[in-house]
N, C-alpha and C. Protein backbone atom coordinates (compact mmCIF):
# COMPACT_ATOMS: atom_id res chain seq x y z
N UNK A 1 0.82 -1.21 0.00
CA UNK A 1 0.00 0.00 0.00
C UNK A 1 0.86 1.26 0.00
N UNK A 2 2.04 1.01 0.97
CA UNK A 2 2.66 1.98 1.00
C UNK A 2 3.75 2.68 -0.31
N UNK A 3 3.75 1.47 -1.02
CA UNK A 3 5.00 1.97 -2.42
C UNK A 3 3.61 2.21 -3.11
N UNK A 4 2.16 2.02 -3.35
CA UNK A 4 1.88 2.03 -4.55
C UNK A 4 1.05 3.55 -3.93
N UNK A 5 0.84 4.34 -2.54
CA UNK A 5 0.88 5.51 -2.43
C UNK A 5 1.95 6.11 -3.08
N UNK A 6 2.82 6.19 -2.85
CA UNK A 6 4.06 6.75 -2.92
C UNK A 6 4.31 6.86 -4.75
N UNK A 7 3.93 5.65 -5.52
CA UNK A 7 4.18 5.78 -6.98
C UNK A 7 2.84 7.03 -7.51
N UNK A 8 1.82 6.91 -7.26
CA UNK A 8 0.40 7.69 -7.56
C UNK A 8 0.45 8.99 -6.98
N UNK A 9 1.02 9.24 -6.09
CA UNK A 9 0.87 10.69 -5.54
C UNK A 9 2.02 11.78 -6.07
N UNK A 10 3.23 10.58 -6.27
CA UNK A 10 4.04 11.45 -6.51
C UNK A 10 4.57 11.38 -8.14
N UNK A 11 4.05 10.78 -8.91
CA UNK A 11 3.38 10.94 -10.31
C UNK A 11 3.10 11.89 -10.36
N UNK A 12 1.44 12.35 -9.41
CA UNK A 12 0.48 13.35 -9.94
C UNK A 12 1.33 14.76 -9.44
N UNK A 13 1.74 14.37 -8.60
CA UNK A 13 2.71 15.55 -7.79
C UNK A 13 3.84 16.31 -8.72
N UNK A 14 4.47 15.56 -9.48
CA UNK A 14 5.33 15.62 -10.24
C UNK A 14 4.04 16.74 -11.72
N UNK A 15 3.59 15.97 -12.00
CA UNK A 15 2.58 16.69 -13.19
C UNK A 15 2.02 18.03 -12.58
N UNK A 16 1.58 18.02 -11.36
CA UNK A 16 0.99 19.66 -11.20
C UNK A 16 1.72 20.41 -10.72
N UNK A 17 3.06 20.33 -10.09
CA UNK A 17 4.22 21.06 -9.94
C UNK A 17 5.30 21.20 -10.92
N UNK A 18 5.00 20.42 -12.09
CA UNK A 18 5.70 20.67 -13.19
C UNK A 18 5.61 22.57 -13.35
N UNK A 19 5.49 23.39 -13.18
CA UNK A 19 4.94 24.75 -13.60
C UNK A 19 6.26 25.42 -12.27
N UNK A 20 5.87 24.82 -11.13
CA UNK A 20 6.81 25.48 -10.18
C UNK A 20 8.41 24.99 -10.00
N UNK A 21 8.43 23.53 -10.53
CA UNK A 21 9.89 23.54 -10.75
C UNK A 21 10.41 23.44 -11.84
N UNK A 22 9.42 24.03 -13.22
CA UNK A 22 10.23 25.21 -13.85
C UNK A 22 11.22 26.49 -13.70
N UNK A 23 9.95 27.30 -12.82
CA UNK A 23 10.14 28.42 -12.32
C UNK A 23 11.62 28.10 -11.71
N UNK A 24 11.30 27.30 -10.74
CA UNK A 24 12.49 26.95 -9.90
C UNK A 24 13.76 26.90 -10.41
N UNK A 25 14.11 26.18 -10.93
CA UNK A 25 14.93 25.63 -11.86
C UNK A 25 15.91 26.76 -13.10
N UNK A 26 14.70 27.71 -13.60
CA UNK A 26 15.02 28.92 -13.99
C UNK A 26 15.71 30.15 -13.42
N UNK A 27 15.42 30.27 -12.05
CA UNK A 27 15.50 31.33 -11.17
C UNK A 27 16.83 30.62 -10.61
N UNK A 28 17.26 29.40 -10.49
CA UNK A 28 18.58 28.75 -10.07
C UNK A 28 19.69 28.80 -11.21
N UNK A 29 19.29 28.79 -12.07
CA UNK A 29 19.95 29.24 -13.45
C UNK A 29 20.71 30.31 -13.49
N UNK A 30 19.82 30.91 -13.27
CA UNK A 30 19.98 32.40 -13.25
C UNK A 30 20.95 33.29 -12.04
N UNK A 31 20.90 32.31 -11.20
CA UNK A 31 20.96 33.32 -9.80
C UNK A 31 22.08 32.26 -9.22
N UNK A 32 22.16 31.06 -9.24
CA UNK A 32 23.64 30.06 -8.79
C UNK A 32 23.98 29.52 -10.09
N UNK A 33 23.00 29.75 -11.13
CA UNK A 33 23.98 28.90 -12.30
C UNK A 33 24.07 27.55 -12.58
N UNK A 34 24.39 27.16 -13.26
CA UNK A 34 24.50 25.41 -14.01
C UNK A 34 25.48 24.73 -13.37
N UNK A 35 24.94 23.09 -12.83
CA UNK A 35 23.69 22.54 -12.76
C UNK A 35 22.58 23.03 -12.27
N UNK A 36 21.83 22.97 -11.93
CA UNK A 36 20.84 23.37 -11.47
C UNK A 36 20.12 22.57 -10.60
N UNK A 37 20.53 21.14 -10.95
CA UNK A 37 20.51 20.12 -9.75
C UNK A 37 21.60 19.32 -9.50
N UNK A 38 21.71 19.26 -7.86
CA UNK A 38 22.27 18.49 -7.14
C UNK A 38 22.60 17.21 -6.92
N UNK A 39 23.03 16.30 -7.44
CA UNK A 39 23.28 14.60 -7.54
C UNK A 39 24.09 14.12 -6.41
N UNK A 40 23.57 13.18 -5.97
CA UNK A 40 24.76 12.75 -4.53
C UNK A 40 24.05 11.38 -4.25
N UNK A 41 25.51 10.49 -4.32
CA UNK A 41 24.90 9.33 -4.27
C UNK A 41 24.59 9.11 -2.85
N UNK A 42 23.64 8.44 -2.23
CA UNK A 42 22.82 8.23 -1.11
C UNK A 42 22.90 7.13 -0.78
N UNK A 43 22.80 6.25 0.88
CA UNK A 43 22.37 4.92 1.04
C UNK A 43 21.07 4.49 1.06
N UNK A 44 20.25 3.76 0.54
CA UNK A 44 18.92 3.62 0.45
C UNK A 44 18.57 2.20 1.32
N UNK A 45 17.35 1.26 0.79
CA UNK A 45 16.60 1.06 1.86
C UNK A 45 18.13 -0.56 1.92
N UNK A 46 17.96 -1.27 2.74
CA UNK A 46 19.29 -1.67 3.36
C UNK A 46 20.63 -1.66 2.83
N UNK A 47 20.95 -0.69 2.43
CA UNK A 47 22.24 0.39 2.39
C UNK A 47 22.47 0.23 0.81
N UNK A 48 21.73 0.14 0.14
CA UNK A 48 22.31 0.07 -1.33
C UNK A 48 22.01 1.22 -1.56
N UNK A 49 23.21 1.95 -2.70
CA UNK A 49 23.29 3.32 -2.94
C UNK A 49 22.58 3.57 -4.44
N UNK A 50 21.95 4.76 -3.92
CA UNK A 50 21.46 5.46 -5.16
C UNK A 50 21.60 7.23 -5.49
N UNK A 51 21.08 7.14 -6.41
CA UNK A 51 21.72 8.97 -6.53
C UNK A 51 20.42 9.84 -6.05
N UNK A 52 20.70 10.29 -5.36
CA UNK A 52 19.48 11.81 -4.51
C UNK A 52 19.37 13.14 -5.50
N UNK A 53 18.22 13.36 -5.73
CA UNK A 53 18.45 14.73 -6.65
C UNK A 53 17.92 15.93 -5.66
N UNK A 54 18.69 16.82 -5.77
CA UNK A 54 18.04 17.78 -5.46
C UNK A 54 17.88 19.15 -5.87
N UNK A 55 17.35 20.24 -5.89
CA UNK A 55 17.74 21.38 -6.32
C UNK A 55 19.16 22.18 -5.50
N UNK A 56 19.77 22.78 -6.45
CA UNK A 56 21.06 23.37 -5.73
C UNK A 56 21.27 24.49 -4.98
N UNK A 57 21.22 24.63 -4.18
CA UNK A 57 21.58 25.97 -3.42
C UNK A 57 22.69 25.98 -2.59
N UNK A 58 24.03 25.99 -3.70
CA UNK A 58 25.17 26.75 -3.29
C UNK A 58 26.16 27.12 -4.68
N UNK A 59 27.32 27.52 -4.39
CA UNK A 59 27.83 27.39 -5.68
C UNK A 59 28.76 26.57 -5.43
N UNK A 60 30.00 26.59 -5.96
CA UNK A 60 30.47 25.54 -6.50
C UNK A 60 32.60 26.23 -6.17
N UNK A 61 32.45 27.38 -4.78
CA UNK A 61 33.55 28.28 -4.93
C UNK A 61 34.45 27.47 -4.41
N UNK A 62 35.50 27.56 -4.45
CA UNK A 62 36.60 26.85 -4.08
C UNK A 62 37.83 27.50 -3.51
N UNK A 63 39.03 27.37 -2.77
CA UNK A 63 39.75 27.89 -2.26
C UNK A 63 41.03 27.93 -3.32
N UNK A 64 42.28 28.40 -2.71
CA UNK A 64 43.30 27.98 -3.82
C UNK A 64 43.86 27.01 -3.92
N UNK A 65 43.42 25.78 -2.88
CA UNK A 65 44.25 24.41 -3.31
C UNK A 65 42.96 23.61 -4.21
N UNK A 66 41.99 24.25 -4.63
CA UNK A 66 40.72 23.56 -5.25
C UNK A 66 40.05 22.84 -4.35
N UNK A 67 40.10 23.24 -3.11
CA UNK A 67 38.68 22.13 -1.78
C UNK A 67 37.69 23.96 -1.93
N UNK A 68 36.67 22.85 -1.71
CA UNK A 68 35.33 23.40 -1.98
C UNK A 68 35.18 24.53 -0.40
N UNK A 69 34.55 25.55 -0.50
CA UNK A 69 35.16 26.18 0.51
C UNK A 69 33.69 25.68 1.88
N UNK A 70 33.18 25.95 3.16
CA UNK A 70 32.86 25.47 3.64
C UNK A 70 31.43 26.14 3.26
N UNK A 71 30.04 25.16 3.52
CA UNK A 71 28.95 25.30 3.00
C UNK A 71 28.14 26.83 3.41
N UNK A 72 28.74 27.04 4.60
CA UNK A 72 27.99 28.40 5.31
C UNK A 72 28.57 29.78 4.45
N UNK A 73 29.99 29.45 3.71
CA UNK A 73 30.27 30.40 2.74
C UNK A 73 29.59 30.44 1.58
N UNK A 74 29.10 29.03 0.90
CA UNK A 74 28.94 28.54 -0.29
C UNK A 74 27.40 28.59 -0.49
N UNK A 75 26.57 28.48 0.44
CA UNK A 75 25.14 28.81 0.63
C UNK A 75 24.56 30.28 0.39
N UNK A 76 23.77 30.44 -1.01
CA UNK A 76 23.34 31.41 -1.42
C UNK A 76 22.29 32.04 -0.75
N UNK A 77 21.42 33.40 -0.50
CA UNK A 77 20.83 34.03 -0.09
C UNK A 77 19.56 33.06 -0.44
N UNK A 78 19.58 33.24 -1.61
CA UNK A 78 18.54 32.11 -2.49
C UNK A 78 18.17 30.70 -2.19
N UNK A 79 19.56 30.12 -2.00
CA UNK A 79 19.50 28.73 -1.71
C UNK A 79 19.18 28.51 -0.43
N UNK A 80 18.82 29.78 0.52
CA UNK A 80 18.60 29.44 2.00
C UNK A 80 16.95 30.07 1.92
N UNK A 81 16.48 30.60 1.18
CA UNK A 81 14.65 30.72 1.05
C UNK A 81 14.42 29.67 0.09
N UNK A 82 15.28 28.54 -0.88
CA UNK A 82 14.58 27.36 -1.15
C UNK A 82 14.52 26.79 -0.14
N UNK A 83 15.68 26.31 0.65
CA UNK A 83 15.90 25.44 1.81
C UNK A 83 14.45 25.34 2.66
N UNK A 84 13.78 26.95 3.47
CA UNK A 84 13.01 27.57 3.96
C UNK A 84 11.63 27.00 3.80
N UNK A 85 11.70 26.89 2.42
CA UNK A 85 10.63 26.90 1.66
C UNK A 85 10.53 25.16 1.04
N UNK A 86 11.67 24.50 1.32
CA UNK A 86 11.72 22.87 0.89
C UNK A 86 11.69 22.84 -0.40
N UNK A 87 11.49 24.11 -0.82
CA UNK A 87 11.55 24.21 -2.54
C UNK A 87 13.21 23.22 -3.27
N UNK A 88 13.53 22.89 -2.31
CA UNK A 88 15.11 22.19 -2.76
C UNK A 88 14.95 20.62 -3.13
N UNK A 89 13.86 20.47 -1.97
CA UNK A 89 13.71 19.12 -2.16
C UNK A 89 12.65 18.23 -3.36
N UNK A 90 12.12 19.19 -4.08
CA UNK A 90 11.36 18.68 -4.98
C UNK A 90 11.85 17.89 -5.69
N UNK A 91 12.84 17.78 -6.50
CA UNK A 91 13.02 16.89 -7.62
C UNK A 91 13.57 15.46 -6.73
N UNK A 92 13.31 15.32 -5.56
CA UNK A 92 12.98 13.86 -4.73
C UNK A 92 12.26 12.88 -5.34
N UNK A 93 11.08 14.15 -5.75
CA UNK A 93 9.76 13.34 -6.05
C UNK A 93 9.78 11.95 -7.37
N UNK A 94 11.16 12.69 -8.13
CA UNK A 94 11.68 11.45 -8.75
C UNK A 94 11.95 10.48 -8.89
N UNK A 95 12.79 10.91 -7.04
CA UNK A 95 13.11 9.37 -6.78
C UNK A 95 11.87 8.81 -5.62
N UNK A 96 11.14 9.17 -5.47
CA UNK A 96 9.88 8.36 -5.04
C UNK A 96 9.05 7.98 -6.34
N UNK A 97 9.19 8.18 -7.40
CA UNK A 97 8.40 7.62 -8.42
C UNK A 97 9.43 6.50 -8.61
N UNK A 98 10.53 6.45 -8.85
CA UNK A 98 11.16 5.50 -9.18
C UNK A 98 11.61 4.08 -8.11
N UNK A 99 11.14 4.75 -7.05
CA UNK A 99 11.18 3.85 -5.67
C UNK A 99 12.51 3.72 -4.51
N UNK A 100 13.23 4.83 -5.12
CA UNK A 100 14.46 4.94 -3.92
C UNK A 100 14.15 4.95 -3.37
N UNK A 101 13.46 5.71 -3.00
CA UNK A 101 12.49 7.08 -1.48
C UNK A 101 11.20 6.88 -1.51
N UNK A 102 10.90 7.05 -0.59
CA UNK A 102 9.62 6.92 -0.20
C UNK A 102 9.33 8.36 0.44
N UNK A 103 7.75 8.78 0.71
CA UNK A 103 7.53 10.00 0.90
C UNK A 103 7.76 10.39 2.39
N UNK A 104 7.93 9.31 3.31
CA UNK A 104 8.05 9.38 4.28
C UNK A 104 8.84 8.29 5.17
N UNK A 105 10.44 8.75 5.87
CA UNK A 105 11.17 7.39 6.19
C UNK A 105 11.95 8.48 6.76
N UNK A 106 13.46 7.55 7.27
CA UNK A 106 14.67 8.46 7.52
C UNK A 106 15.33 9.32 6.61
N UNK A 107 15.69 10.59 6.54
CA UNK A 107 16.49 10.84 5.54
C UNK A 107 17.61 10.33 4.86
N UNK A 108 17.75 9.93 4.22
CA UNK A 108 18.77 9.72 3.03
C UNK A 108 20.23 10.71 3.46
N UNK A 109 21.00 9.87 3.96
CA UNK A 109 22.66 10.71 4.73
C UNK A 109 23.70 10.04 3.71
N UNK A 110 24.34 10.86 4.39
CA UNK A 110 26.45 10.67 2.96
C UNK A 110 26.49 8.80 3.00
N UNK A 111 26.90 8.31 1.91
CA UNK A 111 27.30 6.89 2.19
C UNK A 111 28.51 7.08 3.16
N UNK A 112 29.41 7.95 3.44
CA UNK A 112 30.42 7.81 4.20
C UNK A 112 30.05 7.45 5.49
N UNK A 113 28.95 7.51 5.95
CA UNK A 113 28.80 7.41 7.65
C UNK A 113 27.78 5.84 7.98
N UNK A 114 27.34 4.72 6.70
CA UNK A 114 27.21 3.78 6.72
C UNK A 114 28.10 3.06 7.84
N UNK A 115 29.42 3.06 7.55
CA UNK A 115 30.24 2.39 8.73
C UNK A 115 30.36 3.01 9.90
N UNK A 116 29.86 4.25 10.24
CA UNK A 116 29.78 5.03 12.06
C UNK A 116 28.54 4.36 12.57
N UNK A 117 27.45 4.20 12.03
CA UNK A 117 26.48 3.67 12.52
C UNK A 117 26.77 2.42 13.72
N UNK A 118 26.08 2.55 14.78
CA UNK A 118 26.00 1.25 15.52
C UNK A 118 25.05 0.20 15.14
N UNK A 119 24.71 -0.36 15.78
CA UNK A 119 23.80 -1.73 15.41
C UNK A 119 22.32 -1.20 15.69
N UNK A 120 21.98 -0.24 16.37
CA UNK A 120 20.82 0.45 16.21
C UNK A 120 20.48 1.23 15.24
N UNK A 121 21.28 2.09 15.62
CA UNK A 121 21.64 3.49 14.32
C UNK A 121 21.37 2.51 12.88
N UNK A 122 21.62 1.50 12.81
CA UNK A 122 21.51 0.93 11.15
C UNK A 122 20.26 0.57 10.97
N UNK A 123 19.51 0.41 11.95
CA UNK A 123 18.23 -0.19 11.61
C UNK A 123 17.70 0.65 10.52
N UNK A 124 17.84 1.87 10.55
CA UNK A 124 16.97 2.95 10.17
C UNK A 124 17.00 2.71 8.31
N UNK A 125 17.83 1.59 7.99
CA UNK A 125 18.06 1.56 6.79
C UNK A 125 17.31 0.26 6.24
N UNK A 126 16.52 -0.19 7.03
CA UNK A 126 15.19 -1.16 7.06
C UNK A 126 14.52 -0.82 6.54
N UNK A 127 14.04 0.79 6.18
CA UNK A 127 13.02 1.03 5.37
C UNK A 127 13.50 2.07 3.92
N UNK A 128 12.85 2.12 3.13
CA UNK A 128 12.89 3.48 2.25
C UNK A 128 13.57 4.67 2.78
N UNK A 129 14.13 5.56 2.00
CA UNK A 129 14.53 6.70 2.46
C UNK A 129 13.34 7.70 2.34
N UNK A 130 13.09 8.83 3.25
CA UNK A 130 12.03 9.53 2.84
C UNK A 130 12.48 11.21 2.82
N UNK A 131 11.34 11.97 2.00
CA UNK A 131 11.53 13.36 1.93
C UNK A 131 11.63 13.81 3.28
N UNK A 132 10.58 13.36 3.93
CA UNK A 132 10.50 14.00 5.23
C UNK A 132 10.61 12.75 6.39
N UNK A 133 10.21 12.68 7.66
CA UNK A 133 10.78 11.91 8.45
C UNK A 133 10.36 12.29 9.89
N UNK A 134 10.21 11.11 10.89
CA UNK A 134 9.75 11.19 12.05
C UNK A 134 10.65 12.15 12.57
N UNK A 135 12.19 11.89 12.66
CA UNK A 135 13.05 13.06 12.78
C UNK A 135 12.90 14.58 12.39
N UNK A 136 12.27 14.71 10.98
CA UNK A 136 12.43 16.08 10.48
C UNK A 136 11.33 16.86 11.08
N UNK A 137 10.13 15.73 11.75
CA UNK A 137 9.36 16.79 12.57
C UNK A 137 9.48 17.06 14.10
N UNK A 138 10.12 16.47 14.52
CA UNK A 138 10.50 16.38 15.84
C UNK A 138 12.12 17.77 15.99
N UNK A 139 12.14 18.09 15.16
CA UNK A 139 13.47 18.98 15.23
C UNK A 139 14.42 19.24 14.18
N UNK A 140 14.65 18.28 13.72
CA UNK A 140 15.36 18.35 11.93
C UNK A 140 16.47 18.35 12.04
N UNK A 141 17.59 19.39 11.69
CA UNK A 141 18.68 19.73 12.08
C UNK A 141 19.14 20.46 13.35
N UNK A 142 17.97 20.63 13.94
CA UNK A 142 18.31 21.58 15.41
C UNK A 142 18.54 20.19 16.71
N UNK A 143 18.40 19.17 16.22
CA UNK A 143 18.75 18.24 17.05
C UNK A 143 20.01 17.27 17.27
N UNK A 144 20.64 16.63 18.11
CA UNK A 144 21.58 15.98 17.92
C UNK A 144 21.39 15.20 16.73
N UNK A 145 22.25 14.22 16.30
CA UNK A 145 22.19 12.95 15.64
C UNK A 145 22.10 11.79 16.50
N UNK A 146 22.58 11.90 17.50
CA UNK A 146 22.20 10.81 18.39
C UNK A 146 20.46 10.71 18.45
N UNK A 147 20.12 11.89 18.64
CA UNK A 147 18.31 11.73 18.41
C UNK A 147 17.71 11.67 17.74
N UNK A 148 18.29 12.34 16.19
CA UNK A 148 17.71 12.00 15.34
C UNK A 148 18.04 10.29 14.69
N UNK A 149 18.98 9.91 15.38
CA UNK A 149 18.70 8.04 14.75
C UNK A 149 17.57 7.33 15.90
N UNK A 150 17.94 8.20 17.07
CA UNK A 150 16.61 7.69 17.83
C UNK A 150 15.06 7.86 17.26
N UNK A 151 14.65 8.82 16.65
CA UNK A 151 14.04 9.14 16.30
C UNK A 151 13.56 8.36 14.88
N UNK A 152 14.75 8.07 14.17
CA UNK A 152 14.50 6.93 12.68
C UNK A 152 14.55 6.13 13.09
N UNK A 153 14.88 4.95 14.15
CA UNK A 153 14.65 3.79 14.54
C UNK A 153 13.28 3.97 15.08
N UNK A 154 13.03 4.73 15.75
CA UNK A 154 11.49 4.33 16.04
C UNK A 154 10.21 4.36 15.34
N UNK A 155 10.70 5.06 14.32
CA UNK A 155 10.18 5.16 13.33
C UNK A 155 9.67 3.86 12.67
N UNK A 156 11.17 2.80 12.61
CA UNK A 156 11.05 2.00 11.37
C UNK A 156 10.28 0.93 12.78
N UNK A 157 10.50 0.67 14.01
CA UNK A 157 9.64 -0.07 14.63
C UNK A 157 8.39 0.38 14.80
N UNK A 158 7.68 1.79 14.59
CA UNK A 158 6.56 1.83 14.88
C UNK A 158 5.66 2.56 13.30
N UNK A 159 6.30 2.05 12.37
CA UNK A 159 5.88 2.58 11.11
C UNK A 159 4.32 1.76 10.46
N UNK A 160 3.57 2.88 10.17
CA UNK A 160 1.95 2.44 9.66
C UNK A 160 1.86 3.56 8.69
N UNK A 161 0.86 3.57 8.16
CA UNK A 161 0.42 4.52 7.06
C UNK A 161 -0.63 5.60 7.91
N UNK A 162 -1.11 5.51 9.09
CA UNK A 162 -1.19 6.28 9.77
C UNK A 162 -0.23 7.13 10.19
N UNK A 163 0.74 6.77 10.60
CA UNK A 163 1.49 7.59 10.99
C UNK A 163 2.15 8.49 9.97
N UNK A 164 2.60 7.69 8.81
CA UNK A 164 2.98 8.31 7.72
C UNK A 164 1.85 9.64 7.19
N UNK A 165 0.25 9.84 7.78
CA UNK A 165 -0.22 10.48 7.71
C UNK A 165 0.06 11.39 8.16
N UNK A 166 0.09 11.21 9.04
CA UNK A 166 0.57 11.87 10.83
C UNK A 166 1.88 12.94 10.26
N UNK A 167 3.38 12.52 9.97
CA UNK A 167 4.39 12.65 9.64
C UNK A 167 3.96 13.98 8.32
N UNK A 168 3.56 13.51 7.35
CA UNK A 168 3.26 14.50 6.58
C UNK A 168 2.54 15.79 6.76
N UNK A 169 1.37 15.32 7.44
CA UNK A 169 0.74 16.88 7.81
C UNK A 169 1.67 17.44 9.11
N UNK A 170 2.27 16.81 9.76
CA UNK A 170 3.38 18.32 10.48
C UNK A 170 4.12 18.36 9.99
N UNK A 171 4.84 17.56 8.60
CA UNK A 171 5.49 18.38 7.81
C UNK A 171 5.35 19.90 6.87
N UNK A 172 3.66 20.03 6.69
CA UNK A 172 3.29 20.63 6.09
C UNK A 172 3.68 22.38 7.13
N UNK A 173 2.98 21.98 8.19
CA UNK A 173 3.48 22.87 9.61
C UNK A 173 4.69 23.47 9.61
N UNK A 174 5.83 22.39 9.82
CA UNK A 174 6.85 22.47 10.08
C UNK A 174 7.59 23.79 8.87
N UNK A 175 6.82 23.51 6.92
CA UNK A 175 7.34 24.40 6.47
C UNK A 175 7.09 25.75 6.95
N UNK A 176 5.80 26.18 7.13
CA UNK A 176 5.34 27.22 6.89
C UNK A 176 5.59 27.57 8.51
N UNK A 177 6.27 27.55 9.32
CA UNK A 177 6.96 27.76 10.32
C UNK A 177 8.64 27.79 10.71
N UNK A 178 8.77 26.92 9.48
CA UNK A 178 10.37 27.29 9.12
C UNK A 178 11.11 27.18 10.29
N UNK A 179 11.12 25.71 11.20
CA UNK A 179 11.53 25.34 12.07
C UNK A 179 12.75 24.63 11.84
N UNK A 180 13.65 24.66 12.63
CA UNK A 180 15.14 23.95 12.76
C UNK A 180 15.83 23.33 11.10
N UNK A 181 15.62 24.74 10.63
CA UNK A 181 16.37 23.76 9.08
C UNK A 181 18.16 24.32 9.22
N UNK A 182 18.41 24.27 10.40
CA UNK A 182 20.15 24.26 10.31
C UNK A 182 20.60 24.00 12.03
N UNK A 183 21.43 23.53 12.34
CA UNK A 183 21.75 23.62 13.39
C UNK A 183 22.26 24.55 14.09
N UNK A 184 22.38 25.00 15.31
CA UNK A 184 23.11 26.35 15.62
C UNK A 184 24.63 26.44 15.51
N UNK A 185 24.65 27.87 14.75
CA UNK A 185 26.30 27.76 14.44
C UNK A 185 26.47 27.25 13.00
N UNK A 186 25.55 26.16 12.43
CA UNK A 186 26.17 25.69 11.49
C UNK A 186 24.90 26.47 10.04
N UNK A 187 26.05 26.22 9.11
CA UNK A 187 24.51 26.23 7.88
C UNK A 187 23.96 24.76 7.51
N UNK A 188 23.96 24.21 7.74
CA UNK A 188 23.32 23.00 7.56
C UNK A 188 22.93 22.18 9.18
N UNK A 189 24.35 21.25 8.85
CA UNK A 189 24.41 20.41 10.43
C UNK A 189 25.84 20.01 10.13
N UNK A 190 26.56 19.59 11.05
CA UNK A 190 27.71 19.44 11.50
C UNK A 190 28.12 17.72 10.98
N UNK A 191 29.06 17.28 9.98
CA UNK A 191 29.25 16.50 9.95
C UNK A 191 28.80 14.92 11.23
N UNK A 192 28.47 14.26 10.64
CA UNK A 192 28.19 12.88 11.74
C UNK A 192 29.63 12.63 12.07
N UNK A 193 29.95 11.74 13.16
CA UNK A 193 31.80 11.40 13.42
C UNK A 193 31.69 10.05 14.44
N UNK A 194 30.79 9.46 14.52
CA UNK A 194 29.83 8.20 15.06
C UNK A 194 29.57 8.43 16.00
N UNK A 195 28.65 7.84 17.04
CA UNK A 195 28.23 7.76 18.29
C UNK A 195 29.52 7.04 19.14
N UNK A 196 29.63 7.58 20.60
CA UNK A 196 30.47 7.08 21.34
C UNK A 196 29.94 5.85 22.17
């Protein structure tokens, strides 16, 4: 029930937002420049990797030994009212048509931190990756990582399509309140470095 939600909604989702991530897409063009989306390969549902799309909001500046300079420099004015606005995360919806992701699970993190995980912390890779997440409403990036795997494990033990109801409409909240989308101090969140 739950993949063949996930294929139908985000089909139709894809067709009536076709108009806004035009727009989108145009105005990123324009304003950070080509690509215009973001590719990064991801661990998906028990750790096999796939590629995450997303819209881009940073550029691409670099220092003089060519390392990319750090994201809180590299994060556009722009790319922080998509962020705001989740307008970044749309072209997801791709990979929930195609079945990476699902609309609702743990987020999708660096393959590099597959091996920090403990034997709990991995559970979370039991299910689909999702746009949004028991974690992303409970705090998002304003929370440890230690809580937020607490938070995706309980997830994947107490997961229903109720809840996945549940999960989505305070996601809906969560945008238009523009709650914890960076951690303090950081522009994003602070690298993972494993649990002790």
């Amino acid at each position: 029930m739950k993949r063949l939600f996930d294929f139908i909604v985000s089909f139709i989702a894809l067709i009536m937002l076709s108009p806004v991530i035009g727009v989108v897409a145009l105005l990123i063009r324009k304003k950070i420049g080509s690509p215009v989306l973001f590719k990064q390969p991801r661990p998906g549902l028990h750790g096999e990797v796939f590629h995450v799309y997303k819209f881009r909001t940073m550029t691409d500046e670099r220092d003089v030994h060519g390392e990319l300079l750090p994201d809180a420099v590299r994060l556009t004015k722009f790319g922080q009212l998509l962020r705001k606005l989740s307008l970044d995360e749309l072209p997801q919806l791709w990979n929930v048509l195609k079945g990476d992701m699902s609309f609702v699970g743990p987020r999708p993190l660096l393959v590099e931190y597959l091996p920090l995980y403990n034997e709990r912390q991995a559970h979370r890779h039991n299910v689909r990756p999702g746009i949004t997440g028991w974690a992303q409403v409970n705090g998002r990036n304003a929370i440890s990582w230690e809580q937020k795997f607490e938070y995706d494990v309980w997830y994947v033990e107490n997961k229903s399509l109720w809840l996945d109801f549940k999960i989505l409409l305070l996601t809906v909240k969560k945008v238009f309140v523009s709650e914890g989308i960076s951690q303090e101090g950081q522009a994003t969140m602070e690298k993972f470095r494993g649990s002790e």
